[in-house]
N, C-alpha and C. Protein backbone atom coordinates (compact mmCIF):
# COMPACT_ATOMS: atom_id res chain seq x y z
N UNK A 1 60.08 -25.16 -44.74
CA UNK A 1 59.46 -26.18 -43.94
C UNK A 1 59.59 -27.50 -44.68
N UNK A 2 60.40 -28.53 -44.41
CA UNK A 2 60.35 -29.88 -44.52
C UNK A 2 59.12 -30.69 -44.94
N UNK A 3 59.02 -31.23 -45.92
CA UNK A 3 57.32 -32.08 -46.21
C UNK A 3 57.82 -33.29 -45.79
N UNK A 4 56.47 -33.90 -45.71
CA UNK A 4 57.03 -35.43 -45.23
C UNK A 4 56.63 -36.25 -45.96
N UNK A 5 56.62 -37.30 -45.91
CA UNK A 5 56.89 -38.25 -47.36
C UNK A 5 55.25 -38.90 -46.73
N UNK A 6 54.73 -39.49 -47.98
CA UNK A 6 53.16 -39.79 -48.09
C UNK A 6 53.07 -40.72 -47.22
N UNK A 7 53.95 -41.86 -47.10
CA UNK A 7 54.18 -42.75 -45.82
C UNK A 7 53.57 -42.29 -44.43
N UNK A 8 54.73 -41.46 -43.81
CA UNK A 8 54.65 -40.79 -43.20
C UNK A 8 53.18 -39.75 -42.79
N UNK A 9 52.86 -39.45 -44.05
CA UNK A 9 51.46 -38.43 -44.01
C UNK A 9 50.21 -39.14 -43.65
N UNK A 10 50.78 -40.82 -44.42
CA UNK A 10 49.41 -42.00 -43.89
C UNK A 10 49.24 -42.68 -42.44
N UNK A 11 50.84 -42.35 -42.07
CA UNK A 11 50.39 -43.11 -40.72
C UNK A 11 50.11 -41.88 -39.53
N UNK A 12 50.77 -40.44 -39.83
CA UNK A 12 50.08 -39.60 -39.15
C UNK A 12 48.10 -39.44 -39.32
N UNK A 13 48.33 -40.13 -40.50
CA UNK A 13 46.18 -39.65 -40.78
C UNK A 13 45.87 -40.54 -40.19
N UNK A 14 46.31 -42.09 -40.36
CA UNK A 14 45.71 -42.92 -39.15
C UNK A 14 45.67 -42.96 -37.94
N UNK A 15 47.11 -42.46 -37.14
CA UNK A 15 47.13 -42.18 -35.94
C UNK A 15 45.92 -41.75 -35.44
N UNK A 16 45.63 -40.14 -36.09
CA UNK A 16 44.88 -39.05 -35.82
C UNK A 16 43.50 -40.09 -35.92
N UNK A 17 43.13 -40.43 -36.68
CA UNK A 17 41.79 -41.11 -36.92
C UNK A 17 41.70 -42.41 -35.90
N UNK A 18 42.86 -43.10 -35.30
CA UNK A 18 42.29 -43.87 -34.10
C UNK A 18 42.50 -43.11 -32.85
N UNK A 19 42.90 -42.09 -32.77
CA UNK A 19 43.03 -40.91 -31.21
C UNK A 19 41.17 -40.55 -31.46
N UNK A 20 40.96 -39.95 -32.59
CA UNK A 20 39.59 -39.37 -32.19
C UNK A 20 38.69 -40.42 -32.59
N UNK A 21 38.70 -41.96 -32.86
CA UNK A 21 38.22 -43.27 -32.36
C UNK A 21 38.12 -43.47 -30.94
N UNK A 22 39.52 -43.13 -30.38
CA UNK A 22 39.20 -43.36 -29.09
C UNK A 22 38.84 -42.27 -27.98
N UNK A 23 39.15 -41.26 -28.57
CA UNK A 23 37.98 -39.86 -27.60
C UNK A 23 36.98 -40.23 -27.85
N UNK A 24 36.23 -40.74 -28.82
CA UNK A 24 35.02 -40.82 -29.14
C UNK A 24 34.52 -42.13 -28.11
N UNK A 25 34.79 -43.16 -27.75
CA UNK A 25 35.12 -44.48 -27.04
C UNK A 25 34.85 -43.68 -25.98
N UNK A 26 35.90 -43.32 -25.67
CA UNK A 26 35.48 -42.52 -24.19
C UNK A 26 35.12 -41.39 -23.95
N UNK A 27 34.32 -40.68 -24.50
CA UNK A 27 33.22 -39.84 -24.60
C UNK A 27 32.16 -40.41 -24.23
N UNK A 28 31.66 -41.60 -24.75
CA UNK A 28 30.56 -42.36 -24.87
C UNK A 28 30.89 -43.07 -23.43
N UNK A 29 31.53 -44.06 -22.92
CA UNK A 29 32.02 -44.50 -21.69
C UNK A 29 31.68 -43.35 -20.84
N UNK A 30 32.37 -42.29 -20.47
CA UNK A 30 32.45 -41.26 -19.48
C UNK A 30 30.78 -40.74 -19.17
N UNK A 31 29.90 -41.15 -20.91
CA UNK A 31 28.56 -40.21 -20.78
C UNK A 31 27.97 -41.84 -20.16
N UNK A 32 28.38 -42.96 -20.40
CA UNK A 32 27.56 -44.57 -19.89
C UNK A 32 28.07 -44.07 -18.14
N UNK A 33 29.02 -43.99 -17.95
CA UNK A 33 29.30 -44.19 -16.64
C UNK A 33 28.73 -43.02 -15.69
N UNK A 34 28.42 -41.87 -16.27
CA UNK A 34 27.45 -40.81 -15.89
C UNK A 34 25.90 -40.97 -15.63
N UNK A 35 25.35 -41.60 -16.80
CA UNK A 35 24.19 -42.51 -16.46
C UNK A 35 24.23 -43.34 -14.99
N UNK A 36 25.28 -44.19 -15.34
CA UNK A 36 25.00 -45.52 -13.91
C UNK A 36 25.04 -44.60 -12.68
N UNK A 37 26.16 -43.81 -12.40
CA UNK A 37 26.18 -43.40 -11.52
C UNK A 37 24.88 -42.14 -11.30
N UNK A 38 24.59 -42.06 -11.83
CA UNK A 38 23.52 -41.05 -12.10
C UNK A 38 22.19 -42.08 -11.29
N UNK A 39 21.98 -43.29 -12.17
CA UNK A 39 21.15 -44.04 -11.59
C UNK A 39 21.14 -44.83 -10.50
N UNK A 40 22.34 -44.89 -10.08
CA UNK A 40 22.95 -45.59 -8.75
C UNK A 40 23.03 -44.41 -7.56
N UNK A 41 22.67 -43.06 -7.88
CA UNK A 41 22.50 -42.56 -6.53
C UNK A 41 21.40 -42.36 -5.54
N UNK A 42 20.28 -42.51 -6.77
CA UNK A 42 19.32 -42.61 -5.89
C UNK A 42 19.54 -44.16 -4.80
N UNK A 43 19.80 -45.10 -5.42
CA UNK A 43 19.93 -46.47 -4.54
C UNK A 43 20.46 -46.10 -3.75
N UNK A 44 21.79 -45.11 -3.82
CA UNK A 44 23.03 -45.14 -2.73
C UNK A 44 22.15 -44.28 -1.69
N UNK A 45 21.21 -43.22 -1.78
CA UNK A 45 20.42 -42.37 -1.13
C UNK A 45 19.54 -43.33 -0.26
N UNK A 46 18.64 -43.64 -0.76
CA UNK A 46 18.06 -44.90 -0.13
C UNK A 46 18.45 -45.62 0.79
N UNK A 47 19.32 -46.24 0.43
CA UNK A 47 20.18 -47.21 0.90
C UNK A 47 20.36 -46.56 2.53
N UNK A 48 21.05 -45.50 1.90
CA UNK A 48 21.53 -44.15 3.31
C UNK A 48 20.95 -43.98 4.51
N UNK A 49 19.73 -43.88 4.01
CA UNK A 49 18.26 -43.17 4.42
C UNK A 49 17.80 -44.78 5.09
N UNK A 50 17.43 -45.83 4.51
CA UNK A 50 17.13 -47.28 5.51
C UNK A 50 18.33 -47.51 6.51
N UNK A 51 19.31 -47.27 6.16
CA UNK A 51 20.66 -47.65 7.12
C UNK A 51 20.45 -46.24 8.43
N UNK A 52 19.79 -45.07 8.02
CA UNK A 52 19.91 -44.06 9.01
C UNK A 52 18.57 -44.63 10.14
N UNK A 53 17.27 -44.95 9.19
CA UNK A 53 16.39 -45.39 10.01
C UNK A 53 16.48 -46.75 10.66
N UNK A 54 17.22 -47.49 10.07
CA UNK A 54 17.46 -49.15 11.37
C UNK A 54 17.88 -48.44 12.33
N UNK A 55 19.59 -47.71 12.58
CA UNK A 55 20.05 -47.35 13.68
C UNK A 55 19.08 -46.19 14.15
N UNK A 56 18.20 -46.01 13.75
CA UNK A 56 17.14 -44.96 15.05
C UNK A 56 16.63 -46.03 15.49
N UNK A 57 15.66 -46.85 14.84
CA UNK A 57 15.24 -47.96 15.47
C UNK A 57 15.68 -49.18 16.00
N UNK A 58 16.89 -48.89 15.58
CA UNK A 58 18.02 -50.21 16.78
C UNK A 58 17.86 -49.16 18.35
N UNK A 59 18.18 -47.96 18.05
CA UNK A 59 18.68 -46.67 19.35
C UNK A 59 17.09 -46.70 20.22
N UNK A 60 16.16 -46.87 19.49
CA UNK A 60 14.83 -46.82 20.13
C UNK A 60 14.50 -48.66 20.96
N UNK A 61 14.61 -49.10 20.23
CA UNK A 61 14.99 -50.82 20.59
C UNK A 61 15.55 -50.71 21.95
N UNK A 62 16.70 -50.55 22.24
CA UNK A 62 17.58 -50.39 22.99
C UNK A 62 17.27 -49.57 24.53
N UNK A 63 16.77 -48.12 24.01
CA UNK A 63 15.97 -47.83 25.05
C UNK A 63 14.93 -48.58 25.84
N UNK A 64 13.65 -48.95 24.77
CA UNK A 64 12.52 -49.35 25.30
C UNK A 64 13.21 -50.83 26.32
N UNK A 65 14.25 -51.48 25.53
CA UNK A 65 14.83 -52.88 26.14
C UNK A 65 15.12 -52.01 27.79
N UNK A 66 15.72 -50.98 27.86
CA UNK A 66 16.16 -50.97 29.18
C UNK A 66 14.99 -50.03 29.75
N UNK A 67 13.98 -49.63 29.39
CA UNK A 67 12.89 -49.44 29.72
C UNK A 67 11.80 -50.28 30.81
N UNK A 68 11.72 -51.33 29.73
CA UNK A 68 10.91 -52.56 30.18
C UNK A 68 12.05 -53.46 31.09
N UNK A 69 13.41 -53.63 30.87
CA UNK A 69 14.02 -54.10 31.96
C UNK A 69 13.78 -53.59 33.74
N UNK A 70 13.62 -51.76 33.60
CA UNK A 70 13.13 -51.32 34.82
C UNK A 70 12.20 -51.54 35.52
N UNK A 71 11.21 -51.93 34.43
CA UNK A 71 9.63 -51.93 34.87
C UNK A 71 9.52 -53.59 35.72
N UNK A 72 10.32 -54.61 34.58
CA UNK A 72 10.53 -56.14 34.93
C UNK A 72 10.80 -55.82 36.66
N UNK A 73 12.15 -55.44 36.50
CA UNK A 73 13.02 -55.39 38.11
C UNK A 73 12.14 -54.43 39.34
N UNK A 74 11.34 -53.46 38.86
CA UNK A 74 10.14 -53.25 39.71
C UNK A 74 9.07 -53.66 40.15
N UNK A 75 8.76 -54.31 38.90
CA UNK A 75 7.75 -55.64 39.43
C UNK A 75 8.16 -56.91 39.88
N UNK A 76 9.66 -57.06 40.03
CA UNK A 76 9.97 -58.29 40.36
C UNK A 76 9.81 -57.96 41.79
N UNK A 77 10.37 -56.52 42.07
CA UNK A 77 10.99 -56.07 43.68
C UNK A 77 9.49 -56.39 44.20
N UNK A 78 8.60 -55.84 43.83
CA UNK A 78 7.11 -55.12 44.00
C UNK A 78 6.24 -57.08 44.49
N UNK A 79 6.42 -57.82 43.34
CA UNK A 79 6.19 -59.28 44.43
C UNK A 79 6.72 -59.76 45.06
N UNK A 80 8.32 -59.50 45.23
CA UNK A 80 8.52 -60.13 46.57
C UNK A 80 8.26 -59.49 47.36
N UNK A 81 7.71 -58.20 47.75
CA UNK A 81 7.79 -57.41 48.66
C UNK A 81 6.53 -57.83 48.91
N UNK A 82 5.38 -58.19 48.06
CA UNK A 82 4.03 -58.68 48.46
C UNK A 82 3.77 -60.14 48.88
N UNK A 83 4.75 -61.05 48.30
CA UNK A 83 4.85 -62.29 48.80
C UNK A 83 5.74 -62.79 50.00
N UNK A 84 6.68 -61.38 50.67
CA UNK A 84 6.51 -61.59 52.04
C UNK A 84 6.01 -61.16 53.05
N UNK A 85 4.98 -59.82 52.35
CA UNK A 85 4.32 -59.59 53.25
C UNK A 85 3.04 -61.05 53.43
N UNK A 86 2.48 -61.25 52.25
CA UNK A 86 1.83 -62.78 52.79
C UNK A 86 2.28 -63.90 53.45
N UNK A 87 4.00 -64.07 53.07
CA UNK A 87 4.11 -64.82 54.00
C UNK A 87 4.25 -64.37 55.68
N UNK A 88 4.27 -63.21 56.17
CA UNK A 88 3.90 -62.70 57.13
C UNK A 88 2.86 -62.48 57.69
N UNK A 89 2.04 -62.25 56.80
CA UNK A 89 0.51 -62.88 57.45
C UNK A 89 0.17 -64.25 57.77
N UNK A 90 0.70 -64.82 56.87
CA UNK A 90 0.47 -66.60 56.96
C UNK A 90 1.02 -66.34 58.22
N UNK A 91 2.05 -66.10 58.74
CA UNK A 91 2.41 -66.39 60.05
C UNK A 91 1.86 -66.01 61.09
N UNK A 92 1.18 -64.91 60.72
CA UNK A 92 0.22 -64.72 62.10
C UNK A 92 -0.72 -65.14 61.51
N UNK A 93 -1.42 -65.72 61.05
CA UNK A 93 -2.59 -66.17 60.80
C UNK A 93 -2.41 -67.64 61.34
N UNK A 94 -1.48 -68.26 61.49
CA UNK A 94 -1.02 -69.68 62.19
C UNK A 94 -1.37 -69.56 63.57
N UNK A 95 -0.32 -68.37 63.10
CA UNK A 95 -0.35 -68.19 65.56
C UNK A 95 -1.28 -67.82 65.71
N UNK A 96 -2.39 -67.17 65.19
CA UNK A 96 -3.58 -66.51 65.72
C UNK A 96 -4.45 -67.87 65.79
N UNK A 97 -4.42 -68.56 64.94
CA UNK A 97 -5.09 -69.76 64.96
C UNK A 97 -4.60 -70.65 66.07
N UNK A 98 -3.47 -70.66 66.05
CA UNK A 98 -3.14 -71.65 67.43
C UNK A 98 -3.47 -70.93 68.84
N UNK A 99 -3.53 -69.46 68.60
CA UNK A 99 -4.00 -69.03 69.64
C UNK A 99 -5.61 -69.21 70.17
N UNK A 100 -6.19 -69.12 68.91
CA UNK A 100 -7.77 -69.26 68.83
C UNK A 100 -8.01 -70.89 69.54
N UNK A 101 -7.03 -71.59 69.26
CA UNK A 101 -7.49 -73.33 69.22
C UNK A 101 -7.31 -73.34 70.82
N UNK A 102 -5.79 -72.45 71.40
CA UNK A 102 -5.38 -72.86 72.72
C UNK A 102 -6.94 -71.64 73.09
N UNK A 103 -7.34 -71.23 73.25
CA UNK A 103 -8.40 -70.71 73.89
C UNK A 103 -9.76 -71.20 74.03
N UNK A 104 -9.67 -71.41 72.93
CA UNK A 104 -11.35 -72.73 72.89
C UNK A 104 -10.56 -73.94 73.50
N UNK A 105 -9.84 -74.30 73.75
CA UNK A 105 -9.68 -75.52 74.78
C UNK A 105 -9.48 -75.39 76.13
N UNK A 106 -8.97 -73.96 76.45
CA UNK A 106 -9.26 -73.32 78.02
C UNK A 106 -10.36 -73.24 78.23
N UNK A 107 -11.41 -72.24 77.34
CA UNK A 107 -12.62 -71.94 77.33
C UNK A 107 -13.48 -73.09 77.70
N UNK A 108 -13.18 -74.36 76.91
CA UNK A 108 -13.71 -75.91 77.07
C UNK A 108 -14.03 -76.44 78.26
N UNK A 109 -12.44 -76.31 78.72
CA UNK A 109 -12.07 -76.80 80.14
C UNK A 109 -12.30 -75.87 81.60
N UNK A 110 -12.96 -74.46 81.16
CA UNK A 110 -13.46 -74.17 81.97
C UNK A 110 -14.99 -73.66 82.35
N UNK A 111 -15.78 -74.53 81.08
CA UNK A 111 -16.94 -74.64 80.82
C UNK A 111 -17.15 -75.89 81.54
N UNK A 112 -15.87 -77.23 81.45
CA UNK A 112 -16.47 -78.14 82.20
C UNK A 112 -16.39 -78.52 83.53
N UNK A 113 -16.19 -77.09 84.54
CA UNK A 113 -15.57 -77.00 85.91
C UNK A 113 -16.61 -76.79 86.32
C-alpha cells in the first residue's frame, strides 16, 4: 500500500476537519429550521382554521343576504298590494261621498216642494 507524503496527509486532515465543520453547520441549521417550522405550524393551523371560519361566515352572510332580500321583496309586494287596495277605497270613498252630497241635495230639494 502506497503512503502518502505528510503534505498530502495535512490537507486530507483538513479537508476532513472542514466536511465535519460543515455537517456540524448543518446539523445545527436543519435542527434551527425544525424549530421554526415547528413553531410556524401552529400559526399555519390557525391561520387555516380563521380562513375556514370567514368562508363559513362569508357562506352564512350570503345566505341571510338572500334571506332578507326575500323578506324585503315580500314586503315590498305586501305594500303595494295594501296601498292599492287604499287607493281603492279612496275611490269609493269619493264616489260614496259624491253620492252622499248628490242625495242630500235631492233630499234638500225635495224637502223644499
Amino acid at each position: 500500500m502506497p503512503t502518502l507524503s505528510p503534505s498530502l496527509l495535512q490537507i486530507s486532515w483538513h479537508m476532513k476537519e472542514q466536511l465535519n465543520v460543515a455537517q456540524a453547520r448543518l446539523a445545527h441549521q436543519a435542527s434551527a429550521a425544525a424549530a421554526v417550522a415547528a413553531d410556524a405550524s401552529p400559526d399555519a393551523h390557525a391561520s387555516a382554521t380563521l380562513l375556514e371560519q370567514e368562508q363559513q361566515l362569508n357562506a352564512t352572510l350570503v345566505e341571510e343576504t338572500e334571506l332578507l332580500h326575500q323578506h324585503v321583496t315580500r314586503a315590498d309586494a305586501a305594500t303595494m298590494a295594501v296601498m292599492a287596495d287604499a287607493e281603492d277605497k279612496g275611490v269609493r270613498l269619493r264616489a260614496c261621498m259624491a253620492d252622499s252630497k248628490q242625495l242630500h241635495k235631492e233630499c234638500c230639494n225635495l224637502m223644499k216642494r
